[in-house]
PDB file of N, CA and C in Angstrom:
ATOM      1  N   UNK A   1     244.956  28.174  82.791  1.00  0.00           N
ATOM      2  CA  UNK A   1     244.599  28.974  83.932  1.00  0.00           C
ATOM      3  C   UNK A   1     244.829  30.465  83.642  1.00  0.00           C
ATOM      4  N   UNK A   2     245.487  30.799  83.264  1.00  0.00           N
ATOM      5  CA  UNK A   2     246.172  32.272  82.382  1.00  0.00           C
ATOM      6  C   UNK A   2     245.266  32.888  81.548  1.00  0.00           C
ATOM      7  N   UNK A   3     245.369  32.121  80.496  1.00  0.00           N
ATOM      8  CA  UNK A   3     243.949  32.427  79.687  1.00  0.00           C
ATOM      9  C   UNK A   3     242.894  32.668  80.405  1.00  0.00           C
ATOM     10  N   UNK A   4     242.526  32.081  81.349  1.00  0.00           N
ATOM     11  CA  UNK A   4     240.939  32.247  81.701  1.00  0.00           C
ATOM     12  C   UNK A   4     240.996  33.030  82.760  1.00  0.00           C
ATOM     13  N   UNK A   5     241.942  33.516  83.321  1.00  0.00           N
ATOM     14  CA  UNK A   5     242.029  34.941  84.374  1.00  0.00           C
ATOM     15  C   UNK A   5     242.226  36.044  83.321  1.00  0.00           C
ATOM     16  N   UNK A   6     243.011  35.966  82.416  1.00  0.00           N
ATOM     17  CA  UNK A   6     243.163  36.655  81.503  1.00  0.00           C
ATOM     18  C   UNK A   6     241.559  37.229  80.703  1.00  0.00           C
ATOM     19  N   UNK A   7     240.941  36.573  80.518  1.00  0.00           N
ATOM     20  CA  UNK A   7     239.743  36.347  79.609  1.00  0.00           C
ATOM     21  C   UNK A   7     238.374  37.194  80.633  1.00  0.00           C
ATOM     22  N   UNK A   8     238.467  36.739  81.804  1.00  0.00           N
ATOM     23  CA  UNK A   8     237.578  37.394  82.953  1.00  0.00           C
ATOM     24  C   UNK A   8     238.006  38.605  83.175  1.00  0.00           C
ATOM     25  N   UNK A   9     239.293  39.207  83.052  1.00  0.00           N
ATOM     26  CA  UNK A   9     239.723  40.491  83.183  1.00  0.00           C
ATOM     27  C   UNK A   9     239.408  41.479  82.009  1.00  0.00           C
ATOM     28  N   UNK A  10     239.516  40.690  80.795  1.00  0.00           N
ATOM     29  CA  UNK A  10     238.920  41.641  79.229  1.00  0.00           C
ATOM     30  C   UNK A  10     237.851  41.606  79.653  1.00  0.00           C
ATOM     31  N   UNK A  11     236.981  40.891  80.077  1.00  0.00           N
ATOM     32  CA  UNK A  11     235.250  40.959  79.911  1.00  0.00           C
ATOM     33  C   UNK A  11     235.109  41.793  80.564  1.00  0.00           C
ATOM     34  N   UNK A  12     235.602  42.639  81.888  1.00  0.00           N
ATOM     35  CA  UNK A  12     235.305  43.690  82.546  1.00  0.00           C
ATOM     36  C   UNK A  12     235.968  45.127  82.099  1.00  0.00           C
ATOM     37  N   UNK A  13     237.419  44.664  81.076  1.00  0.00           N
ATOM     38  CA  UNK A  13     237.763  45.908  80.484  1.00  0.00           C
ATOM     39  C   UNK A  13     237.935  46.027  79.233  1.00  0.00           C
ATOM     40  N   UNK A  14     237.049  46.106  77.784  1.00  0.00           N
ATOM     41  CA  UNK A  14     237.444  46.124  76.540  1.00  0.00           C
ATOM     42  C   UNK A  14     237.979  46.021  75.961  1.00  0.00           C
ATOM     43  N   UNK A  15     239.050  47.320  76.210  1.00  0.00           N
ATOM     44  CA  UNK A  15     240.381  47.518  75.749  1.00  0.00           C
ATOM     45  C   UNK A  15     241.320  46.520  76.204  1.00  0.00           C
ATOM     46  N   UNK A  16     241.469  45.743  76.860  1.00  0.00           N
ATOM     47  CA  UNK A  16     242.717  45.033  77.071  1.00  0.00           C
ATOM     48  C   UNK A  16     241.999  43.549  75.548  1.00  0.00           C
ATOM     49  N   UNK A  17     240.765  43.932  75.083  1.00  0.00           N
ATOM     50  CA  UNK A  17     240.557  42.347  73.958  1.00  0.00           C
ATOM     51  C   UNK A  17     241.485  43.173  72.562  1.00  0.00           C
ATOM     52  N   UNK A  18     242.518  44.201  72.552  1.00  0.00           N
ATOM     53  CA  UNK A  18     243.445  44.676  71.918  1.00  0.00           C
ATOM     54  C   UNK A  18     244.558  43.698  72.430  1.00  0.00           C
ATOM     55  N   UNK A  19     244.663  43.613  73.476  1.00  0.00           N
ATOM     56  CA  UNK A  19     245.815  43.122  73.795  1.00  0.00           C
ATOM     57  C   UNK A  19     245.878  41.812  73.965  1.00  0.00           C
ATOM     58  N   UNK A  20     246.837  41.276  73.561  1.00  0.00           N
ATOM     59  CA  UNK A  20     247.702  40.019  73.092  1.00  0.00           C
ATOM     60  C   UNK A  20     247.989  39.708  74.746  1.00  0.00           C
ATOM     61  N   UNK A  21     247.605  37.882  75.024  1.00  0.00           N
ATOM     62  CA  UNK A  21     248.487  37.347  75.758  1.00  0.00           C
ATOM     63  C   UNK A  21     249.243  36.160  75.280  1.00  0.00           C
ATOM     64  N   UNK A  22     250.796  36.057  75.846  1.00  0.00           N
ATOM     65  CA  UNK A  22     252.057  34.965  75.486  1.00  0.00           C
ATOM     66  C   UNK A  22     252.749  34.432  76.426  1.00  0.00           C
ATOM     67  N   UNK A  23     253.155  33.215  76.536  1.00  0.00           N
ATOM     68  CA  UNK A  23     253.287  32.790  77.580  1.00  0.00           C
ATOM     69  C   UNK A  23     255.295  31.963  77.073  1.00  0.00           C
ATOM     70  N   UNK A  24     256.200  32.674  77.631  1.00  0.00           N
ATOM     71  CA  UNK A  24     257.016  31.919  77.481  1.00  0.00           C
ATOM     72  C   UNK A  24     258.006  31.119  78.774  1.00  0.00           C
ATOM     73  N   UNK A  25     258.788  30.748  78.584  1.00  0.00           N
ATOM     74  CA  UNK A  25     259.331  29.524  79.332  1.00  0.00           C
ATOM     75  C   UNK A  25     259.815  30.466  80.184  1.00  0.00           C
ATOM     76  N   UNK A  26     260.725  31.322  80.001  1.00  0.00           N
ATOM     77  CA  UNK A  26     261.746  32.212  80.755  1.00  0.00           C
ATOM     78  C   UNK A  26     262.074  33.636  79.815  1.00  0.00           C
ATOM     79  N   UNK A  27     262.232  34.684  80.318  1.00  0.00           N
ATOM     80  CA  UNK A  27     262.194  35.882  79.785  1.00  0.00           C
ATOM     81  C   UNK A  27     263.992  35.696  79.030  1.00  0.00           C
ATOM     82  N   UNK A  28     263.344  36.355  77.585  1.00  0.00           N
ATOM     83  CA  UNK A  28     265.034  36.508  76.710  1.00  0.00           C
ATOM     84  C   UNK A  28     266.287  37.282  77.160  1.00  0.00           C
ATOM     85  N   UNK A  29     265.676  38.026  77.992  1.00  0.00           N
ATOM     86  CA  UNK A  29     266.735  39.131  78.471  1.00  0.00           C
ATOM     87  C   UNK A  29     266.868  39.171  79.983  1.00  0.00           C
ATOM     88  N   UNK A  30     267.727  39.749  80.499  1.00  0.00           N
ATOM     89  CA  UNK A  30     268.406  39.718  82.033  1.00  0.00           C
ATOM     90  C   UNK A  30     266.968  41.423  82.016  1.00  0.00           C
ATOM     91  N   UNK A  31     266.675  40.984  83.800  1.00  0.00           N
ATOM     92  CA  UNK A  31     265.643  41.894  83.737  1.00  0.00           C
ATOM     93  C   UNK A  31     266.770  43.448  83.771  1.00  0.00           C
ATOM     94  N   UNK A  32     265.717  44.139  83.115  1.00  0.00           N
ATOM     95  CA  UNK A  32     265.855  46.193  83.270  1.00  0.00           C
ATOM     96  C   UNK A  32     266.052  46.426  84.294  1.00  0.00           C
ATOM     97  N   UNK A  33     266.805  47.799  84.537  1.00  0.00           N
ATOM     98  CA  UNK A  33     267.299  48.022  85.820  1.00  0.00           C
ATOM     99  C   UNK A  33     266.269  48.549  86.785  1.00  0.00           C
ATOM    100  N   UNK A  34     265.158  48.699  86.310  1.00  0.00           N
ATOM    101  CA  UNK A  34     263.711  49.328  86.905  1.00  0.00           C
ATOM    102  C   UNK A  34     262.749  48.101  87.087  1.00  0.00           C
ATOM    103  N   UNK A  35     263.207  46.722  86.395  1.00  0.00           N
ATOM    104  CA  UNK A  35     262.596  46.194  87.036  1.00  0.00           C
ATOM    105  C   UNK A  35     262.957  44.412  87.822  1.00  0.00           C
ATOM    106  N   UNK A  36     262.053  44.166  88.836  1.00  0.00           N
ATOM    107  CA  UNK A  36     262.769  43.159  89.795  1.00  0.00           C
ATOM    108  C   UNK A  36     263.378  42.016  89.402  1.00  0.00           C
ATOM    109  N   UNK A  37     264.445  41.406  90.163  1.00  0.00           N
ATOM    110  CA  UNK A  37     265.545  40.688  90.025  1.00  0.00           C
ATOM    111  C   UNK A  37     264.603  39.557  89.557  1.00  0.00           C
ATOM    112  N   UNK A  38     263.728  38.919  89.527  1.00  0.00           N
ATOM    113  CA  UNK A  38     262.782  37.789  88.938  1.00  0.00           C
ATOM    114  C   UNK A  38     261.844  38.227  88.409  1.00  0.00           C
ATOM    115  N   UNK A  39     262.086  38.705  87.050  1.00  0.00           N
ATOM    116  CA  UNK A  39     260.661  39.048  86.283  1.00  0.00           C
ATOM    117  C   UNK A  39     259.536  38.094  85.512  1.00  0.00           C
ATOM    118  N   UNK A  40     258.915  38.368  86.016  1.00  0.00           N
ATOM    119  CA  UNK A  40     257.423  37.143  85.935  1.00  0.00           C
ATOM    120  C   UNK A  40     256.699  37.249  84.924  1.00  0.00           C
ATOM    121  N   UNK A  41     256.795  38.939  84.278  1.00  0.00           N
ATOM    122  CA  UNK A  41     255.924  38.928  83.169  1.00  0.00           C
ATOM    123  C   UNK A  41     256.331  40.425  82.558  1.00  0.00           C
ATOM    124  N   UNK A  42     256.454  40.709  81.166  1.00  0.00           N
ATOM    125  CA  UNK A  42     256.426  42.083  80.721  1.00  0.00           C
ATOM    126  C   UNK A  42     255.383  42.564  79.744  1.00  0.00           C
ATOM    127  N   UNK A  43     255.126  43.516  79.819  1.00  0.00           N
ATOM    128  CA  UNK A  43     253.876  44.392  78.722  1.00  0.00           C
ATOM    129  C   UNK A  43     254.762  44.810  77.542  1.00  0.00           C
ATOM    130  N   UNK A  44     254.488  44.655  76.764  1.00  0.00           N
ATOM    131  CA  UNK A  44     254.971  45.475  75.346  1.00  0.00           C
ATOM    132  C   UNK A  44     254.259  46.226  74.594  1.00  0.00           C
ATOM    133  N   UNK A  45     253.853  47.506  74.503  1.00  0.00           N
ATOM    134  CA  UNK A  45     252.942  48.102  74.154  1.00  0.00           C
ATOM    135  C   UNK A  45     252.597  47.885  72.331  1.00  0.00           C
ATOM    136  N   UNK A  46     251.912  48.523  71.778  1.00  0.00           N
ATOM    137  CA  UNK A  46     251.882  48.041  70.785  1.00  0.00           C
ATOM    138  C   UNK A  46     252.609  48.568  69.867  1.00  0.00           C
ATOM    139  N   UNK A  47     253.467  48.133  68.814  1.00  0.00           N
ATOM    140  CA  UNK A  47     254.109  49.134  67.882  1.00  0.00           C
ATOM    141  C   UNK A  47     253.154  49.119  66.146  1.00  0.00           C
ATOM    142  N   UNK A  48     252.808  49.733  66.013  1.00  0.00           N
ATOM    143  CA  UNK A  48     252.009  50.086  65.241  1.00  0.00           C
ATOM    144  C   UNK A  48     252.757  49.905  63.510  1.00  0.00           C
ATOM    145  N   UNK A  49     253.618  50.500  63.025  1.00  0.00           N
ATOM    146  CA  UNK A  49     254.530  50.885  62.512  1.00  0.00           C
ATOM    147  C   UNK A  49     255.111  49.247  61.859  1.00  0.00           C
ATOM    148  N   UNK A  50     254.994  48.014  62.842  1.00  0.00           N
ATOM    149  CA  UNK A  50     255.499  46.765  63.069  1.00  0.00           C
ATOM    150  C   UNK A  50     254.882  45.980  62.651  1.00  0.00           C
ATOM    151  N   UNK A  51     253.412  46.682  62.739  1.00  0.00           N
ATOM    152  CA  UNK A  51     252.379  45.677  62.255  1.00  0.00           C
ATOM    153  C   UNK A  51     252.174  44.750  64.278  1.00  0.00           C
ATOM    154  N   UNK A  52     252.678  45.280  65.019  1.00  0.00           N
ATOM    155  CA  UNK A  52     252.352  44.804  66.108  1.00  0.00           C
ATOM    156  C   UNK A  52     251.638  44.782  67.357  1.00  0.00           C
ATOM    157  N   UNK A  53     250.849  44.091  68.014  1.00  0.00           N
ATOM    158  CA  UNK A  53     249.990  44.376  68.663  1.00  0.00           C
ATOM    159  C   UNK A  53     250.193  44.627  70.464  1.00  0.00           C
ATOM    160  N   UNK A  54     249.767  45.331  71.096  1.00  0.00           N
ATOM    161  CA  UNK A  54     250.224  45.489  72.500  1.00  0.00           C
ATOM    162  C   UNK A  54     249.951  43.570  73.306  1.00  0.00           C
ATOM    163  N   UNK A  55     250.919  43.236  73.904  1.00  0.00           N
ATOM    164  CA  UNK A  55     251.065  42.244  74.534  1.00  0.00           C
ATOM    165  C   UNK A  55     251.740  41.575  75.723  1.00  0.00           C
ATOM    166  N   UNK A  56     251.224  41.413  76.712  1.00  0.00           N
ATOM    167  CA  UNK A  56     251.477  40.504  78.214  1.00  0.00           C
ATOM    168  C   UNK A  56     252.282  39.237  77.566  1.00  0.00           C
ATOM    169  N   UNK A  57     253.585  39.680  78.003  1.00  0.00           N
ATOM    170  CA  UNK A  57     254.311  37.701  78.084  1.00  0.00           C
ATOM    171  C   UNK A  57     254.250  37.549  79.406  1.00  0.00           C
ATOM    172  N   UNK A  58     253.891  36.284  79.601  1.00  0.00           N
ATOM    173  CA  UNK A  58     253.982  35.512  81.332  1.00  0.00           C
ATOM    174  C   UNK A  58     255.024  34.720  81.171  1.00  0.00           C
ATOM    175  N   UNK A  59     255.913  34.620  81.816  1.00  0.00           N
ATOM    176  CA  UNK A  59     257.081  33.633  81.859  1.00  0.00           C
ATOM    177  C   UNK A  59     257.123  32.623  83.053  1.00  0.00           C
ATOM    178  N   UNK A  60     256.749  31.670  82.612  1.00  0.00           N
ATOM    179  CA  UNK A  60     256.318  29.623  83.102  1.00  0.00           C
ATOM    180  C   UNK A  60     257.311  29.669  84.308  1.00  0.00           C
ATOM    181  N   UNK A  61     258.649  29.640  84.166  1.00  0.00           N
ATOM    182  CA  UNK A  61     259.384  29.130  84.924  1.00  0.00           C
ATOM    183  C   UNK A  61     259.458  29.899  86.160  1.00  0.00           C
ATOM    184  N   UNK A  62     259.746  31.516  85.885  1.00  0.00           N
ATOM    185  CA  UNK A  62     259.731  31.611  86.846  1.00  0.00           C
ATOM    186  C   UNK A  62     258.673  32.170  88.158  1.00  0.00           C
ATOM    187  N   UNK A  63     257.464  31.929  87.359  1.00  0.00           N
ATOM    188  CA  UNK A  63     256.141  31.975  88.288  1.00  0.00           C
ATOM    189  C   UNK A  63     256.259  30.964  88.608  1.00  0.00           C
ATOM    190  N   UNK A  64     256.278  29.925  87.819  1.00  0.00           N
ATOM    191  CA  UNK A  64     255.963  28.179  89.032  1.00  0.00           C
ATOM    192  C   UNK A  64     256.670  28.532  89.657  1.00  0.00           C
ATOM    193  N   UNK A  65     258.184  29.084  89.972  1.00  0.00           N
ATOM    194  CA  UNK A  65     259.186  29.112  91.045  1.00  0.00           C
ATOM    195  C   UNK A  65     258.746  30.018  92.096  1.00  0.00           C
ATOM    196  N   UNK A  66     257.889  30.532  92.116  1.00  0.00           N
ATOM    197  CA  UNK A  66     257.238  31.716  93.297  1.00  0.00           C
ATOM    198  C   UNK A  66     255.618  30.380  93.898  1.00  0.00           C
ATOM    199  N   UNK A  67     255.677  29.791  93.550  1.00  0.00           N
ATOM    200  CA  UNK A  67     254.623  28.888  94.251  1.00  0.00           C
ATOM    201  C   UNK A  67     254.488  27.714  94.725  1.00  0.00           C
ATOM    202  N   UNK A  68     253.950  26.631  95.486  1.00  0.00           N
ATOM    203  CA  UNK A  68     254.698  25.722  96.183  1.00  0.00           C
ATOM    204  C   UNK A  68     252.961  25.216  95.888  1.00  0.00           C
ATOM    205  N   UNK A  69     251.445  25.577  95.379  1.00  0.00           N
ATOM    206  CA  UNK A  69     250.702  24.524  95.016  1.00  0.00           C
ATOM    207  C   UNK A  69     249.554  25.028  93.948  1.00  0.00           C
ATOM    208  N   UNK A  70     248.726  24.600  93.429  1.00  0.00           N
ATOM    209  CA  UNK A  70     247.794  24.768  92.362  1.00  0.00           C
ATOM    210  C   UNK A  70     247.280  26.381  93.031  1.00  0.00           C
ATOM    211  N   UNK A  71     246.736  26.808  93.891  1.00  0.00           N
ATOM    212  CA  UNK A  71     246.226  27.554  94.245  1.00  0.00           C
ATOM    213  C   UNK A  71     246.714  28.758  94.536  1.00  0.00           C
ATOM    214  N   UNK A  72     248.195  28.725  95.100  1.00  0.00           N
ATOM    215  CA  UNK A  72     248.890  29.781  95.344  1.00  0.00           C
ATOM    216  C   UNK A  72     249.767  30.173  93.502  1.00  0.00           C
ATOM    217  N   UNK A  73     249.390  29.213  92.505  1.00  0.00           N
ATOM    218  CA  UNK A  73     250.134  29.412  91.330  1.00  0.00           C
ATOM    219  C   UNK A  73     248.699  30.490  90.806  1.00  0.00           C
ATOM    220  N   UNK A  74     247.470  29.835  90.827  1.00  0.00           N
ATOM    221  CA  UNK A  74     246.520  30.570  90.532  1.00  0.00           C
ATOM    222  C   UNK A  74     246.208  32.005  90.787  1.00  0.00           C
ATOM    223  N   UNK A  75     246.899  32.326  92.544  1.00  0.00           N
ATOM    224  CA  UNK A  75     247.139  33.729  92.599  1.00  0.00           C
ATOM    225  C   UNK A  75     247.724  34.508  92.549  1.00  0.00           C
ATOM    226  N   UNK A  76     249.208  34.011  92.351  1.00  0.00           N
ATOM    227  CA  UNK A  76     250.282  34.459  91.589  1.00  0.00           C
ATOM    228  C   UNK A  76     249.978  34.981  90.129  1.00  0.00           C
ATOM    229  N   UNK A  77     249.315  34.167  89.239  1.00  0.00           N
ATOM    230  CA  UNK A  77     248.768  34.183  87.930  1.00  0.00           C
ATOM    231  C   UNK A  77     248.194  35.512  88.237  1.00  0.00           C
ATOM    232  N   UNK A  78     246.880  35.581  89.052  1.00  0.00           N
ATOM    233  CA  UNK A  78     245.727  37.055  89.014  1.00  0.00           C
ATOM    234  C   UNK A  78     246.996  38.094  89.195  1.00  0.00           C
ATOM    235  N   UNK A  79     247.396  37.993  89.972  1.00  0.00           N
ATOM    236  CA  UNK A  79     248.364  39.506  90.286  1.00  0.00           C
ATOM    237  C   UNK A  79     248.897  39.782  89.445  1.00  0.00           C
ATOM    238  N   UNK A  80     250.075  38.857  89.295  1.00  0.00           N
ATOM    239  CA  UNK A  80     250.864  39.094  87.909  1.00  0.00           C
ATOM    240  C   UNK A  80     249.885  39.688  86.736  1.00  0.00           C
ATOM    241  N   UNK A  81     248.615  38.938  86.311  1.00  0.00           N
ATOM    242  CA  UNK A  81     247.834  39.534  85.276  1.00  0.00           C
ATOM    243  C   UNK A  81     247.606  40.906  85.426  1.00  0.00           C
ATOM    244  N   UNK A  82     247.043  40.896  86.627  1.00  0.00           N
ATOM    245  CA  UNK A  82     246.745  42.483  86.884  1.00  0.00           C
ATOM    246  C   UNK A  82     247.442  43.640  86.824  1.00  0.00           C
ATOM    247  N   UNK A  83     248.523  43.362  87.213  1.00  0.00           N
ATOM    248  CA  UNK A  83     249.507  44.434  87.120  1.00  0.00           C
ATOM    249  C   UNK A  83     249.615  44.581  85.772  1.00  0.00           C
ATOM    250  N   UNK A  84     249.859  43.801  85.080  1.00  0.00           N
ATOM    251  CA  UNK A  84     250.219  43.826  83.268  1.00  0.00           C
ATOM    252  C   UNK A  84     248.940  44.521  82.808  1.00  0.00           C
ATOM    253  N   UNK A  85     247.504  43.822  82.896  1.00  0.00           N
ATOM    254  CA  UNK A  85     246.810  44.614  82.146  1.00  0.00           C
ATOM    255  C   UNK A  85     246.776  45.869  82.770  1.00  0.00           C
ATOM    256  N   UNK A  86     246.822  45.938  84.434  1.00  0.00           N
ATOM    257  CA  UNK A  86     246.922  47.671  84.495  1.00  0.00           C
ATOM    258  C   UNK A  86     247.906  48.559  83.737  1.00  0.00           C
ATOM    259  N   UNK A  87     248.850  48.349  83.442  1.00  0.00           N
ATOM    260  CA  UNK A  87     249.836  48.631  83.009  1.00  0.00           C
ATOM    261  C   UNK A  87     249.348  48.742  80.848  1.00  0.00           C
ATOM    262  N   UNK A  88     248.954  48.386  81.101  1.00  0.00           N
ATOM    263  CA  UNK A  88     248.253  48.206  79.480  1.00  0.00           C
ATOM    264  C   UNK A  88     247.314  49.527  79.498  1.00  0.00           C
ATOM    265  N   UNK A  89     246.515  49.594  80.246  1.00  0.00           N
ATOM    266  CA  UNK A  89     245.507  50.018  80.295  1.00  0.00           C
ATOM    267  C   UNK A  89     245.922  51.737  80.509  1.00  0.00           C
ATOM    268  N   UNK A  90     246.649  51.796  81.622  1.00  0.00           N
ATOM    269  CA  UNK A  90     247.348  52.718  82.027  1.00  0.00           C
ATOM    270  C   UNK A  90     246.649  53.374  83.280  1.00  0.00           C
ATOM    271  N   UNK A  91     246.586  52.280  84.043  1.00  0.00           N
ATOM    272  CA  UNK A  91     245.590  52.888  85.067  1.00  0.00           C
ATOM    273  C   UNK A  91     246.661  51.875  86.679  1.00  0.00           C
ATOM    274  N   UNK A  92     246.148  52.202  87.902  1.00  0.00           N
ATOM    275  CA  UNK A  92     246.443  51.636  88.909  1.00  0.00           C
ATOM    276  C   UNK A  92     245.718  50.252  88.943  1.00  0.00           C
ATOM    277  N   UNK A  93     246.610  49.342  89.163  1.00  0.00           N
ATOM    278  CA  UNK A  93     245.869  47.609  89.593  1.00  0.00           C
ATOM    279  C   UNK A  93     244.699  47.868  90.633  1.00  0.00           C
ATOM    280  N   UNK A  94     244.647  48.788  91.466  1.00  0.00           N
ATOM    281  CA  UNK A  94     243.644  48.963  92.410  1.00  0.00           C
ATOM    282  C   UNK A  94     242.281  49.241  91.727  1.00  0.00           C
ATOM    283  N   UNK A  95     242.532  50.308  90.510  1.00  0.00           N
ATOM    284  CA  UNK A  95     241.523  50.754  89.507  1.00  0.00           C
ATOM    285  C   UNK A  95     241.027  49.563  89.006  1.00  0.00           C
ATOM    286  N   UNK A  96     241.452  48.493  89.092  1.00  0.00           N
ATOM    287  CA  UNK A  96     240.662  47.450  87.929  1.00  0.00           C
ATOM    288  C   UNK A  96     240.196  46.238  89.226  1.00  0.00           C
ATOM    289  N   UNK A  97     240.884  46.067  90.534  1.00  0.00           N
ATOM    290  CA  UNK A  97     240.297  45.291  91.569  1.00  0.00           C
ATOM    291  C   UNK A  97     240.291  45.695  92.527  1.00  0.00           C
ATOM    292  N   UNK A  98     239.704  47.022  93.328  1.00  0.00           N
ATOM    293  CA  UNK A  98     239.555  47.509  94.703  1.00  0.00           C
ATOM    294  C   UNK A  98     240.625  46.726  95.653  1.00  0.00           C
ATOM    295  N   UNK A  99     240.500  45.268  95.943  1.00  0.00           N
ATOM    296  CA  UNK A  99     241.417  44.277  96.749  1.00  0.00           C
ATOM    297  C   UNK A  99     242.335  43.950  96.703  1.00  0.00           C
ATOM    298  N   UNK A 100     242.891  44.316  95.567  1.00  0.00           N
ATOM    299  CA  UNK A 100     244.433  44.184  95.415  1.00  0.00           C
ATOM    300  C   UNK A 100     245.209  44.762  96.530  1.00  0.00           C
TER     301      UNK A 100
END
């Protein structure tokens, strides 16, 4: 489901088919002080230098834990995406879906 919100969002913005998506169980680190007490997903820009590419991790556990059925996980998924690739992109989530 990730992938393919993911995949509909590059087709409308180029630059994010630079960017890497990863999906892990639960984030390695206790979230940053800038960001919220349940972090759902982080951007890592790209480090060049690393040989590494800019990339969205989504973290499994604790998005299923923000949803209670297939549909509300599905729109949890878009947002969460959105914000990340806005954030990639370097633009406002509004800039890439008016409805947000």
């Amino acid at each position: 489901m990730a992938v393919e919100i993911f995949r509909e969002l590059s087709q409308h913005h180029p630059k994010l088919g630079q960017v890497e998506l990863a999906v892990e169980a639960v984030p390695a680190s206790d979230p940053a002080p800038w960001e919220d007490a349940t972090c759902l997903a982080r951007f890592f820009p790209a480090e060049h230098k690393a040989g590494l590419h800019a990339r969205i991790v989504l973290y499994q556990r604790p998005i299923r834990s923000q949803c209670i059925s297939p549909e509300q996980l599905q729109e949890v998924l878009y947002i969460v995406l959105l914000e990340q690739c806005a954030q990639a992109l370097g633009v406002l989530p509004q800039d890439l879906d008016p409805d947000y």
